[in-house]
PDB file of N, CA and C in Angstrom:
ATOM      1  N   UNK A   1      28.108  21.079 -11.949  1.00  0.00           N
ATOM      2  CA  UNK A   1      28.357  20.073 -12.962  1.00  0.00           C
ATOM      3  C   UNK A   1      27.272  18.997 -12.919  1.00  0.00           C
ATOM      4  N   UNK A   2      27.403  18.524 -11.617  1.00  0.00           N
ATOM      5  CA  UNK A   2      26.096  17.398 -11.977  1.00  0.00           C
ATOM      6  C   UNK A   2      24.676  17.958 -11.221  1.00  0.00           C
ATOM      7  N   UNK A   3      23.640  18.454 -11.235  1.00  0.00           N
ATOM      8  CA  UNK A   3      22.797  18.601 -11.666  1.00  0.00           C
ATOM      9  C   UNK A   3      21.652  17.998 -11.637  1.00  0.00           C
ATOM     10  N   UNK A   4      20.674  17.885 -10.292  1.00  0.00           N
ATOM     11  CA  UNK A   4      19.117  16.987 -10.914  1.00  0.00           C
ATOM     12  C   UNK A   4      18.610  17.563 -11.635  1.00  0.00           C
ATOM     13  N   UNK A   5      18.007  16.644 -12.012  1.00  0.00           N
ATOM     14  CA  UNK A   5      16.829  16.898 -13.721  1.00  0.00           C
ATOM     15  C   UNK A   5      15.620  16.675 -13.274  1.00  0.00           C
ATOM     16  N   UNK A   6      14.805  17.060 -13.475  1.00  0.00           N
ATOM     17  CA  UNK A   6      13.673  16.315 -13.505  1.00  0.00           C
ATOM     18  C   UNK A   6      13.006  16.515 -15.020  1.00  0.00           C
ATOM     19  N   UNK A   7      12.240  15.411 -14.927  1.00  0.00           N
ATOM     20  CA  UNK A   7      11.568  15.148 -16.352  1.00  0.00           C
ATOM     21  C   UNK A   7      10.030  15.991 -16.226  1.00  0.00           C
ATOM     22  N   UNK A   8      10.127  16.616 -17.535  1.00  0.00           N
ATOM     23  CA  UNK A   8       8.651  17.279 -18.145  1.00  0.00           C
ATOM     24  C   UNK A   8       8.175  16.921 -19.202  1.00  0.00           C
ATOM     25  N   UNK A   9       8.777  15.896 -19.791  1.00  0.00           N
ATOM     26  CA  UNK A   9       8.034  15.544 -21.086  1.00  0.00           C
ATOM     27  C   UNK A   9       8.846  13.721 -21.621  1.00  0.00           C
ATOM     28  N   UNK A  10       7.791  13.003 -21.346  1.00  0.00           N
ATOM     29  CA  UNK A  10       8.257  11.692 -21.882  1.00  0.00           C
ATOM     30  C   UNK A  10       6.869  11.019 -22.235  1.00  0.00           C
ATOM     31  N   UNK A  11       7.250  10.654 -23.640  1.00  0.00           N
ATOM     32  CA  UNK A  11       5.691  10.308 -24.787  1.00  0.00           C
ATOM     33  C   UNK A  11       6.166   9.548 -25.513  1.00  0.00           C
ATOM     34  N   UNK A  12       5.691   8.687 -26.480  1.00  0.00           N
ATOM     35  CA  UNK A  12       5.760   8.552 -27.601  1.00  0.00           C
ATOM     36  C   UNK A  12       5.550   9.612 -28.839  1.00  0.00           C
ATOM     37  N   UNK A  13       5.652  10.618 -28.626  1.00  0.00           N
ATOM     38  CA  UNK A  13       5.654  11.638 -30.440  1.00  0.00           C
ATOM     39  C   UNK A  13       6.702  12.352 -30.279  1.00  0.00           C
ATOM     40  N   UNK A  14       7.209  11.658 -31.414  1.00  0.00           N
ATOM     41  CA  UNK A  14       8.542  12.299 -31.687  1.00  0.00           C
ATOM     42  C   UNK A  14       8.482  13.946 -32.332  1.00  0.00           C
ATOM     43  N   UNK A  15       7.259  14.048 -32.738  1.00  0.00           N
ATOM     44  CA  UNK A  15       6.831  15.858 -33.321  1.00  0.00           C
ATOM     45  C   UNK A  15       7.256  16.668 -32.288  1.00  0.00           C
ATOM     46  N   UNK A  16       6.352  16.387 -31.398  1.00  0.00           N
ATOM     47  CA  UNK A  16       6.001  17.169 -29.789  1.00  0.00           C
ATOM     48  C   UNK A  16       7.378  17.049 -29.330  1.00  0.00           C
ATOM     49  N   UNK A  17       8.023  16.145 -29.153  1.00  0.00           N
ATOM     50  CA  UNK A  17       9.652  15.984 -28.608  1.00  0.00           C
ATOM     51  C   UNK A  17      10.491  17.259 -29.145  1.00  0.00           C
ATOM     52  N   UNK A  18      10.470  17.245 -30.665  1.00  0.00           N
ATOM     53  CA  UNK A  18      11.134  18.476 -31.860  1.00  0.00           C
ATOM     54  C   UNK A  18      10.738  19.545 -31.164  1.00  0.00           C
ATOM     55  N   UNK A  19       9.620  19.980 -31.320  1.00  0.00           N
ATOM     56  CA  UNK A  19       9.032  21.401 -30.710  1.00  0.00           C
ATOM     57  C   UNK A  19       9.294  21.988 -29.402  1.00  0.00           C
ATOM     58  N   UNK A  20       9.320  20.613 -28.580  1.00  0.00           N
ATOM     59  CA  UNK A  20       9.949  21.332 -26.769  1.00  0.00           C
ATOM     60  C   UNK A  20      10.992  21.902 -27.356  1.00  0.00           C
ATOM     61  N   UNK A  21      12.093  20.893 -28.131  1.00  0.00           N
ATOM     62  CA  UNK A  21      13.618  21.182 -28.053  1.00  0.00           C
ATOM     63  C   UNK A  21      13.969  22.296 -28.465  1.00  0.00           C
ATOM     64  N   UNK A  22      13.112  22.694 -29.868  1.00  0.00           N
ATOM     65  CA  UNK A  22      13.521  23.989 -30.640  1.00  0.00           C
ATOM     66  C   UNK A  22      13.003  25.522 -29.691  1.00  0.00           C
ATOM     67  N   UNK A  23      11.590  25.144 -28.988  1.00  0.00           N
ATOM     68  CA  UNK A  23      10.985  26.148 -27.845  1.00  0.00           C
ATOM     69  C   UNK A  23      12.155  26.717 -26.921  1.00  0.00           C
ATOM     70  N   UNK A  24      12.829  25.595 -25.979  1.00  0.00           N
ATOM     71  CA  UNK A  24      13.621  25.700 -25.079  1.00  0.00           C
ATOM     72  C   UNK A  24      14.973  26.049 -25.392  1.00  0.00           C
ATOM     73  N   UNK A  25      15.087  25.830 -26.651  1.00  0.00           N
ATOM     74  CA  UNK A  25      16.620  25.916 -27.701  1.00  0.00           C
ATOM     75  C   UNK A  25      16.467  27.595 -27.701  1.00  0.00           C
ATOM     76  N   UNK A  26      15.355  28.263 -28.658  1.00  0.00           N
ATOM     77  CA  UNK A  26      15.052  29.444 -28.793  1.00  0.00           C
ATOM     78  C   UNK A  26      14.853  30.213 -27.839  1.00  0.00           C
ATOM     79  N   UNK A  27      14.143  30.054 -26.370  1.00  0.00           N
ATOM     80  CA  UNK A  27      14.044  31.203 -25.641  1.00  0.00           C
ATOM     81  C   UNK A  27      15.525  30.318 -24.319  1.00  0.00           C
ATOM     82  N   UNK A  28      16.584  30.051 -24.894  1.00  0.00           N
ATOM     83  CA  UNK A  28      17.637  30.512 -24.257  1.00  0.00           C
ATOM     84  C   UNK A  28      17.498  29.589 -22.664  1.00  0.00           C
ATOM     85  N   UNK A  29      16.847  28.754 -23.116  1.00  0.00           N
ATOM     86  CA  UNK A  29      16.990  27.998 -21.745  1.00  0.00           C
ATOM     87  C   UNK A  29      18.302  26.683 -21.926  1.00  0.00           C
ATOM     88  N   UNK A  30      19.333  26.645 -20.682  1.00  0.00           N
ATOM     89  CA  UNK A  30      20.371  26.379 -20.946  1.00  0.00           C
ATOM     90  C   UNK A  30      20.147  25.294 -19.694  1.00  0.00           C
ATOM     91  N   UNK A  31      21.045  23.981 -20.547  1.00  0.00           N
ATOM     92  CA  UNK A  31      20.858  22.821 -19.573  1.00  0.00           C
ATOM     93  C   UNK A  31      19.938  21.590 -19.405  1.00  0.00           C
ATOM     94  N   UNK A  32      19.180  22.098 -20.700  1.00  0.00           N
ATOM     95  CA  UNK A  32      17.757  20.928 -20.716  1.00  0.00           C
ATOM     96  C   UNK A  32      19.108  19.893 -21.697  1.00  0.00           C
ATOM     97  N   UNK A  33      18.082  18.337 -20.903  1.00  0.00           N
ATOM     98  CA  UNK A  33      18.592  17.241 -22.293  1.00  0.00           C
ATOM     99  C   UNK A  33      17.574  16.675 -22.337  1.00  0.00           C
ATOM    100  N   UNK A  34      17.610  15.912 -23.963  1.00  0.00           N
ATOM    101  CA  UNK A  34      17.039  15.731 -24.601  1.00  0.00           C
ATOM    102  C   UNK A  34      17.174  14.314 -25.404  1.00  0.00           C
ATOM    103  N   UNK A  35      16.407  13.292 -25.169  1.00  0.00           N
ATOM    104  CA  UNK A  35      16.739  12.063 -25.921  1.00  0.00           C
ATOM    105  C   UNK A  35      15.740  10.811 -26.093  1.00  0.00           C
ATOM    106  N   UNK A  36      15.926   9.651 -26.746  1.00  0.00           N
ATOM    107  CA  UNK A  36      14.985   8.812 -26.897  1.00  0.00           C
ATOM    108  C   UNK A  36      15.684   7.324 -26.720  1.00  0.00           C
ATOM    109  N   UNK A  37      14.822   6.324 -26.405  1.00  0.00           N
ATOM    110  CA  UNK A  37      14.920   4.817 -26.133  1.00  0.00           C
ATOM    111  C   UNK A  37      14.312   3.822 -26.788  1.00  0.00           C
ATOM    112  N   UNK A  38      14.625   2.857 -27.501  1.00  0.00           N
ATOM    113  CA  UNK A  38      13.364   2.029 -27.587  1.00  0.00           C
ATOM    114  C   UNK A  38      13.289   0.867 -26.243  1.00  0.00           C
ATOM    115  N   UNK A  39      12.285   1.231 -25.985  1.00  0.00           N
ATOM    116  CA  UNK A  39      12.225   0.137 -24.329  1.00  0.00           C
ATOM    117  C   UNK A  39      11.006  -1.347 -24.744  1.00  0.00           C
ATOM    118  N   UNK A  40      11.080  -1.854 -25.762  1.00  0.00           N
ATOM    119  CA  UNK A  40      10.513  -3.049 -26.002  1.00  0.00           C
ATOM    120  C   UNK A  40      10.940  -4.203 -26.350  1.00  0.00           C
ATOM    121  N   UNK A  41      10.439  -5.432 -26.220  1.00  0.00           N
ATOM    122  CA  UNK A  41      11.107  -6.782 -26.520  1.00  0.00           C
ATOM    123  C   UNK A  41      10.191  -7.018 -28.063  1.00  0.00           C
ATOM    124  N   UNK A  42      11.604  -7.641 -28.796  1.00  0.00           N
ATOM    125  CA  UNK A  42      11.340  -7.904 -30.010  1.00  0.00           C
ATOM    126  C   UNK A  42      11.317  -9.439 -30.100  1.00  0.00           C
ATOM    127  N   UNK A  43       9.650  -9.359 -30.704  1.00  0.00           N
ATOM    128  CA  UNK A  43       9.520 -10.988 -31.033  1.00  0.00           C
ATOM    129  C   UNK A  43      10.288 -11.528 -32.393  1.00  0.00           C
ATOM    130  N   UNK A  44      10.781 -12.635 -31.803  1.00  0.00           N
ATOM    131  CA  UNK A  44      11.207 -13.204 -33.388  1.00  0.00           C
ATOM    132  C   UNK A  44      10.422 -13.460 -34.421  1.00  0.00           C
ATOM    133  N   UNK A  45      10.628 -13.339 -35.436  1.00  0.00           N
ATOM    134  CA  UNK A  45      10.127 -13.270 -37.007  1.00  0.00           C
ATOM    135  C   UNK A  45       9.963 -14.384 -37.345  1.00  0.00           C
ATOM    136  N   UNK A  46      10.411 -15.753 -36.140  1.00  0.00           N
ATOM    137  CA  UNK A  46      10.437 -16.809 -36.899  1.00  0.00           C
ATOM    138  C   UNK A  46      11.464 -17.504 -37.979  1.00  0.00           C
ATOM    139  N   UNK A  47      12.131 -16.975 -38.392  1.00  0.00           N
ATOM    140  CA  UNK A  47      13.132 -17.352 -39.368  1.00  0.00           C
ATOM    141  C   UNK A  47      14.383 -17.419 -38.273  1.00  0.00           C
ATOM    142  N   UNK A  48      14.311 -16.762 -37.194  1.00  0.00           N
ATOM    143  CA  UNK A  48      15.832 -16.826 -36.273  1.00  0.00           C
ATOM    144  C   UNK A  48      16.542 -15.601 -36.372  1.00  0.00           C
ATOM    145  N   UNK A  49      16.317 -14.345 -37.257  1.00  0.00           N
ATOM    146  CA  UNK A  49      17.107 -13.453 -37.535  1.00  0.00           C
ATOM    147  C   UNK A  49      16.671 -12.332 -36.259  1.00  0.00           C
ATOM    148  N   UNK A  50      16.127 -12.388 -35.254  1.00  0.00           N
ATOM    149  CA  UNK A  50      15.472 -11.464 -34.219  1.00  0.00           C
ATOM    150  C   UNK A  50      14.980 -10.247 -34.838  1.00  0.00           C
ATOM    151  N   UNK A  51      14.272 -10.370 -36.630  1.00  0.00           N
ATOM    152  CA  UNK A  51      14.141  -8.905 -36.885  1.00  0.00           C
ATOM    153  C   UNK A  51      12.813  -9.262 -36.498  1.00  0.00           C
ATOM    154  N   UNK A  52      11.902  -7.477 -36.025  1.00  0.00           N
ATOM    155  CA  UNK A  52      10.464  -7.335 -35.644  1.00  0.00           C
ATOM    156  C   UNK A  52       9.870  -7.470 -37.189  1.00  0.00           C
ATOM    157  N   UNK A  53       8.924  -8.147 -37.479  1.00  0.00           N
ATOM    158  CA  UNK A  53       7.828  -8.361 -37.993  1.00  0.00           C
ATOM    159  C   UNK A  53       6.913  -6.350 -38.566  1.00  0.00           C
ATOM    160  N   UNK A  54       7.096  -6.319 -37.531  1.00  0.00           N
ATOM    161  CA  UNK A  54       6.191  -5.127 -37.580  1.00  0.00           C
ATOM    162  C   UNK A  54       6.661  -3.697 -38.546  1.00  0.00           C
ATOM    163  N   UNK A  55       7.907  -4.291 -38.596  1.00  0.00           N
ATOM    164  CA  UNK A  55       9.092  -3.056 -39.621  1.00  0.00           C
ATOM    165  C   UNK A  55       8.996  -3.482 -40.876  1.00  0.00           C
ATOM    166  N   UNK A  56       8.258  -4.307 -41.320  1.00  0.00           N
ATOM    167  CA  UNK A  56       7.996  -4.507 -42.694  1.00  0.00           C
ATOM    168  C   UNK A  56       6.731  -4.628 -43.141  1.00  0.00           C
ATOM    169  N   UNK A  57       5.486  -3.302 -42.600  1.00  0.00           N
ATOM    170  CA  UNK A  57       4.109  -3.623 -42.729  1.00  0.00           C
ATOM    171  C   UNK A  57       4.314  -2.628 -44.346  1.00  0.00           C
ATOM    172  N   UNK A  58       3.191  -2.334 -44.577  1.00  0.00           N
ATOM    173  CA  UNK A  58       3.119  -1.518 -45.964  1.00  0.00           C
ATOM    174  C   UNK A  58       3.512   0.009 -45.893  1.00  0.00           C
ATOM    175  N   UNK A  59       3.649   0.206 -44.325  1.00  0.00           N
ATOM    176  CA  UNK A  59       4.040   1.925 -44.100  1.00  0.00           C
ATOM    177  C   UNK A  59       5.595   1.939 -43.621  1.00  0.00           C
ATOM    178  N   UNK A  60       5.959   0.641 -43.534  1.00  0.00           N
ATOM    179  CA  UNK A  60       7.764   0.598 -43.223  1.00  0.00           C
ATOM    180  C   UNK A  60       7.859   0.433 -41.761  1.00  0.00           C
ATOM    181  N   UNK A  61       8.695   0.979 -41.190  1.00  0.00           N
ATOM    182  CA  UNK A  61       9.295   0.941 -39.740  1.00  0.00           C
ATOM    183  C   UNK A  61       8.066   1.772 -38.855  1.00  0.00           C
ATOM    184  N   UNK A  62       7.379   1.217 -37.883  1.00  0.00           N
ATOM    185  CA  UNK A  62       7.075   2.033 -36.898  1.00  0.00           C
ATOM    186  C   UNK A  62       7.513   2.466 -35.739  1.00  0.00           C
ATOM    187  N   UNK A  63       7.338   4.026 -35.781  1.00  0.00           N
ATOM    188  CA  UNK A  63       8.263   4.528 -34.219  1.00  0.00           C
ATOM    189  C   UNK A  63       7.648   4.577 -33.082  1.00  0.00           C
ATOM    190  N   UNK A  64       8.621   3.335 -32.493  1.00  0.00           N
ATOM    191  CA  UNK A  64       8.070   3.035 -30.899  1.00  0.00           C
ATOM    192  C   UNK A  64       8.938   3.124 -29.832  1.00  0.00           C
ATOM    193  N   UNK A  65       9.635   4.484 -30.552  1.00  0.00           N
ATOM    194  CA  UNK A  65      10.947   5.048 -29.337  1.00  0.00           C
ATOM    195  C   UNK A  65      10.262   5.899 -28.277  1.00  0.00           C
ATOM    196  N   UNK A  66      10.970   6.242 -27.048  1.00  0.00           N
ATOM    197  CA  UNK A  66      10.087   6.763 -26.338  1.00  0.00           C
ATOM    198  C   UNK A  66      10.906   8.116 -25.855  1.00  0.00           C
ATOM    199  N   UNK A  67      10.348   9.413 -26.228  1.00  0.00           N
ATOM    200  CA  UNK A  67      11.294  10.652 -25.981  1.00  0.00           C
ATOM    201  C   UNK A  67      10.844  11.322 -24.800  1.00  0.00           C
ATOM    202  N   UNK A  68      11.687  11.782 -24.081  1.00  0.00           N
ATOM    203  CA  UNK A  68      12.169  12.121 -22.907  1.00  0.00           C
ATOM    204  C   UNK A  68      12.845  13.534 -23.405  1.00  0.00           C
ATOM    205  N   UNK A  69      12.438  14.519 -22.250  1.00  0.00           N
ATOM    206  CA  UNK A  69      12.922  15.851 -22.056  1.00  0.00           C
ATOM    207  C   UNK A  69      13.582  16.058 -20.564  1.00  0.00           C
ATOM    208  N   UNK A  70      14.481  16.169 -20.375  1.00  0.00           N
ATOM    209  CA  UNK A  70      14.815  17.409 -19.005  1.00  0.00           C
ATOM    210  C   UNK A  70      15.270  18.182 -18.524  1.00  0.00           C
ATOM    211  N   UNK A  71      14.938  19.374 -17.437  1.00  0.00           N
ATOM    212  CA  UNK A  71      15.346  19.997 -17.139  1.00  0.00           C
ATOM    213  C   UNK A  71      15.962  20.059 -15.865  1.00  0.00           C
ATOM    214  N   UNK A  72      16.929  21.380 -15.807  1.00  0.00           N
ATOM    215  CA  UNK A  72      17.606  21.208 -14.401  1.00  0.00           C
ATOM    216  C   UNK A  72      16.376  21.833 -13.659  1.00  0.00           C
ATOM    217  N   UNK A  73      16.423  20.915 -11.621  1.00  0.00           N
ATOM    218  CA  UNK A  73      15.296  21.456 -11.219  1.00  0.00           C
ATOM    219  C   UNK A  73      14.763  22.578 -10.807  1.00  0.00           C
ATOM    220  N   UNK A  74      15.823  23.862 -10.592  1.00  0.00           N
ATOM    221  CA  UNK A  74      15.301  25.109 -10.455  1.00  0.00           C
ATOM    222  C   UNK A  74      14.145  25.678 -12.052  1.00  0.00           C
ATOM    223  N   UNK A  75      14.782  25.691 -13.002  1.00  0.00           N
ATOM    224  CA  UNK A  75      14.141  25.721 -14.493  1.00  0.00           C
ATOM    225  C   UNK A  75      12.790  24.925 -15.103  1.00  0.00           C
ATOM    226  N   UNK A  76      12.570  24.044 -13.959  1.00  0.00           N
ATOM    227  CA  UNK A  76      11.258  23.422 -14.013  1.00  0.00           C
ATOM    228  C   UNK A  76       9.987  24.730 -14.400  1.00  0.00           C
ATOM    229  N   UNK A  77      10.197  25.350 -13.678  1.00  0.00           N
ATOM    230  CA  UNK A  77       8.755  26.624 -13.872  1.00  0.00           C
ATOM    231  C   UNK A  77       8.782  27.472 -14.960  1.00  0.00           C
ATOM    232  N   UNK A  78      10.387  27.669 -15.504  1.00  0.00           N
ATOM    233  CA  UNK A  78      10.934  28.777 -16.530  1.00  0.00           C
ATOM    234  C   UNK A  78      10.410  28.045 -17.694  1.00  0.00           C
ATOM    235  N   UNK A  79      10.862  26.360 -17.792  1.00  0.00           N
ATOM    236  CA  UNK A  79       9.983  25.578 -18.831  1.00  0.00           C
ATOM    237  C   UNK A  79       9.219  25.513 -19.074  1.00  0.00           C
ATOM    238  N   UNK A  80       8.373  25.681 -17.972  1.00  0.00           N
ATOM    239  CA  UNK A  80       6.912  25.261 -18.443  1.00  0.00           C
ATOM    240  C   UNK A  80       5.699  26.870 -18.750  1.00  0.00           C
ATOM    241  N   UNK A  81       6.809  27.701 -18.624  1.00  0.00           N
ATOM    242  CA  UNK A  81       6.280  28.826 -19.351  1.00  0.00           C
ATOM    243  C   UNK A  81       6.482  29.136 -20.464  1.00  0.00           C
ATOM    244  N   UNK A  82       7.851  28.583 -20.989  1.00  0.00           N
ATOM    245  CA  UNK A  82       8.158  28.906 -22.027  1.00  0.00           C
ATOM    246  C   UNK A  82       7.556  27.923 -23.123  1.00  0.00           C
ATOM    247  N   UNK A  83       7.224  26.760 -22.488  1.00  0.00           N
ATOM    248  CA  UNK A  83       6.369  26.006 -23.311  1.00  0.00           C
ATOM    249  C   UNK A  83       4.570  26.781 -23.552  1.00  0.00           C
ATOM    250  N   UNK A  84       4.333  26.742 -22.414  1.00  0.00           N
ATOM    251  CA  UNK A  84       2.738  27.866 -22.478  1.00  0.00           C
ATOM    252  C   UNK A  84       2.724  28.553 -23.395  1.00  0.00           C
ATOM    253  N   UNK A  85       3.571  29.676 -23.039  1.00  0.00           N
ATOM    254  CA  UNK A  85       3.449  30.530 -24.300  1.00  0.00           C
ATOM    255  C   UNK A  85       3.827  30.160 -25.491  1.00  0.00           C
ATOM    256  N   UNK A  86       4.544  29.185 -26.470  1.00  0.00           N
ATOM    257  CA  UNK A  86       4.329  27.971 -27.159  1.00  0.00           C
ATOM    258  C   UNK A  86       2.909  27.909 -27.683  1.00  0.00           C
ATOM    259  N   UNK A  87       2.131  27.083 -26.482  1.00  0.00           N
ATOM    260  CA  UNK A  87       1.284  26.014 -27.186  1.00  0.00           C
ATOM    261  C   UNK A  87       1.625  25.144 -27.450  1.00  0.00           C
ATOM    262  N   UNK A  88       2.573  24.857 -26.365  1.00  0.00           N
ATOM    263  CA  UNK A  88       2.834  23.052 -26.512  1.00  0.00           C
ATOM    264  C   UNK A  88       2.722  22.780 -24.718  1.00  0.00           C
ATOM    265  N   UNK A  89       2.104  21.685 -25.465  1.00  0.00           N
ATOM    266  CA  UNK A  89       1.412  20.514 -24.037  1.00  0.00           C
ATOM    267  C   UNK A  89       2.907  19.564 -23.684  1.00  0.00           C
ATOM    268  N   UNK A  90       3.952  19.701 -22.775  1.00  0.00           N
ATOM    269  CA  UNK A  90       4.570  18.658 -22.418  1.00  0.00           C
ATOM    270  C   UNK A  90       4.260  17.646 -21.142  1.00  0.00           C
ATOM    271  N   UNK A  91       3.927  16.801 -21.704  1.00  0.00           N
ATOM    272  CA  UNK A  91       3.174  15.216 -20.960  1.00  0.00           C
ATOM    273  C   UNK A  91       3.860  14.448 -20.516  1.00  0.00           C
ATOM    274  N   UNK A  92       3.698  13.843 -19.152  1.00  0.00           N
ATOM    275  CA  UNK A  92       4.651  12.640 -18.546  1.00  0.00           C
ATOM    276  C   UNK A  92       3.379  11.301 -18.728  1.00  0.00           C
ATOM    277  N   UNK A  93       3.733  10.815 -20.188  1.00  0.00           N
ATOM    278  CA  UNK A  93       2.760   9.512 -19.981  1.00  0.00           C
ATOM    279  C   UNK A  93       3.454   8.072 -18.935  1.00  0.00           C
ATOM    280  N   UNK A  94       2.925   7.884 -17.897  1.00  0.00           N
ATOM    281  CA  UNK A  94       3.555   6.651 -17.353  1.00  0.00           C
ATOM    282  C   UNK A  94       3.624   5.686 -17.270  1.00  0.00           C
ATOM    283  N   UNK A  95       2.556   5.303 -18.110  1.00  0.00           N
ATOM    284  CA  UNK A  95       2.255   3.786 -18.775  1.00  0.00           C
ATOM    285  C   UNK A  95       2.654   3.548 -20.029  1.00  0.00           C
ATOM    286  N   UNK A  96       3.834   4.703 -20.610  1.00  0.00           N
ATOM    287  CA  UNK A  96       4.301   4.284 -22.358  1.00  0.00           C
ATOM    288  C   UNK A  96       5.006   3.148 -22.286  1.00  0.00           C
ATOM    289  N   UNK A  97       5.286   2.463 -21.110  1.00  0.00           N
ATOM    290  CA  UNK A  97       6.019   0.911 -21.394  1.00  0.00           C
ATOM    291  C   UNK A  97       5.310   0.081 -21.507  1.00  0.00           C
ATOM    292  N   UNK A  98       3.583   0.305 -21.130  1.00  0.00           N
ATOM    293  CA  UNK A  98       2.739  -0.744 -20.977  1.00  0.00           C
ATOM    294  C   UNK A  98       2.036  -1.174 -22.239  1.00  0.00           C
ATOM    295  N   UNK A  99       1.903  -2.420 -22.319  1.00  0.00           N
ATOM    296  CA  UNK A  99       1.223  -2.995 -23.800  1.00  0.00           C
ATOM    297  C   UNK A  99      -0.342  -2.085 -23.981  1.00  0.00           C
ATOM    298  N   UNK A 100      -0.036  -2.081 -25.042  1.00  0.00           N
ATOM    299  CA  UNK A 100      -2.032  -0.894 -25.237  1.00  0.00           C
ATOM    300  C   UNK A 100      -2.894  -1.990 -24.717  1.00  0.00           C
ATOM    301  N   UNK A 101      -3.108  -2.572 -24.991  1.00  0.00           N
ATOM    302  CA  UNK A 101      -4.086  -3.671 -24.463  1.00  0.00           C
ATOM    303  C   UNK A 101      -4.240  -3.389 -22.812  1.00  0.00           C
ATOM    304  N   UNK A 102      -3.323  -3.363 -22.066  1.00  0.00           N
ATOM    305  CA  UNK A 102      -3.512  -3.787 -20.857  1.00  0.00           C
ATOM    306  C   UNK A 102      -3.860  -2.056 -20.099  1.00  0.00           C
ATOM    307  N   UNK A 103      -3.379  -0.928 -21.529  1.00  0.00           N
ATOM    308  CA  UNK A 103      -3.834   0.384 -20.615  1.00  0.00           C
ATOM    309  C   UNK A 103      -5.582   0.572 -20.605  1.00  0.00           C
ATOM    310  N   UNK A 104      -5.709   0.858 -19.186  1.00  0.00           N
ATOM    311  CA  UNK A 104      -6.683   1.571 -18.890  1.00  0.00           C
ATOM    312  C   UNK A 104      -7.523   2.810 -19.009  1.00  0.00           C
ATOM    313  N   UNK A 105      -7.744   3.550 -19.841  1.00  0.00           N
ATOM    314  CA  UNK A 105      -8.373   4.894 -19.248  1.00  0.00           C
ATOM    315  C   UNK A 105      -9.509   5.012 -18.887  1.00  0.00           C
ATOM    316  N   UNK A 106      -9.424   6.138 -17.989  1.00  0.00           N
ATOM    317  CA  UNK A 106     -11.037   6.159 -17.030  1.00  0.00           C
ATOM    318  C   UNK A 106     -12.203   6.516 -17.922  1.00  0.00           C
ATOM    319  N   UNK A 107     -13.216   6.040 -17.686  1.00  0.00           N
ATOM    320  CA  UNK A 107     -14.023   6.284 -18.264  1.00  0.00           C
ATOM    321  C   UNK A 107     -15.229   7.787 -17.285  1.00  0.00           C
ATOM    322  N   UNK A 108     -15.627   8.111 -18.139  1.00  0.00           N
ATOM    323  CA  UNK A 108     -16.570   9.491 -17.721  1.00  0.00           C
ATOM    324  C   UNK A 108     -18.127   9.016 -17.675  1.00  0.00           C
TER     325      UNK A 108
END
């Protein structure tokens, strides 16, 4: 019944999120979950109503939920084949809480 998980896929793209689920849905892998968060602080708008600013640019709401996949931990390896053969990349980004500004990447 209860079950460790470990995580194989937590990003921001909600596409890539769809595609694990339907991959792992289709080749019969039983026990993965699947879900999303928004993990950010919303500045006030100024008027007092705590709505974000940023949900009313000219493209509407932007998605800054953060999706999460897992599996139980024996099925860790069964996943990540069944993703391979796919062609899908599942990514543990670990800085998706961190402001873009302050991420780093290495340079070459």
């Amino acid at each position: 019944m209860f079950e460790k998980r470990v995580t194989i896929y937590k990003k921001r793209d909600r596409a890539t999120w769809e595609e694990i689920k339907r991959s792992l849905k289709a080749a019969g892998l039983k026990g993965f979950k699947a879900g999303h968060y928004f993990q950010e602080t919303v500045t006030g708008g100024g008027c007092g109503a705590k709505l974000d600013p940023r949900d009313f640019g000219p493209g509407g709401r932007i998605d800054r939920d953060i999706y999460w996949v897992k599996v139980i931990e024996g099925d860790e390896e069964r996943a990540s084949d069944i993703l391979k053969k796919d062609g899908i990349v599942a990514e543990i980004e670990e800085n998706v809480l961190m402001d873009a500004a302050l991420r780093k990447t290495p340079k070459e």
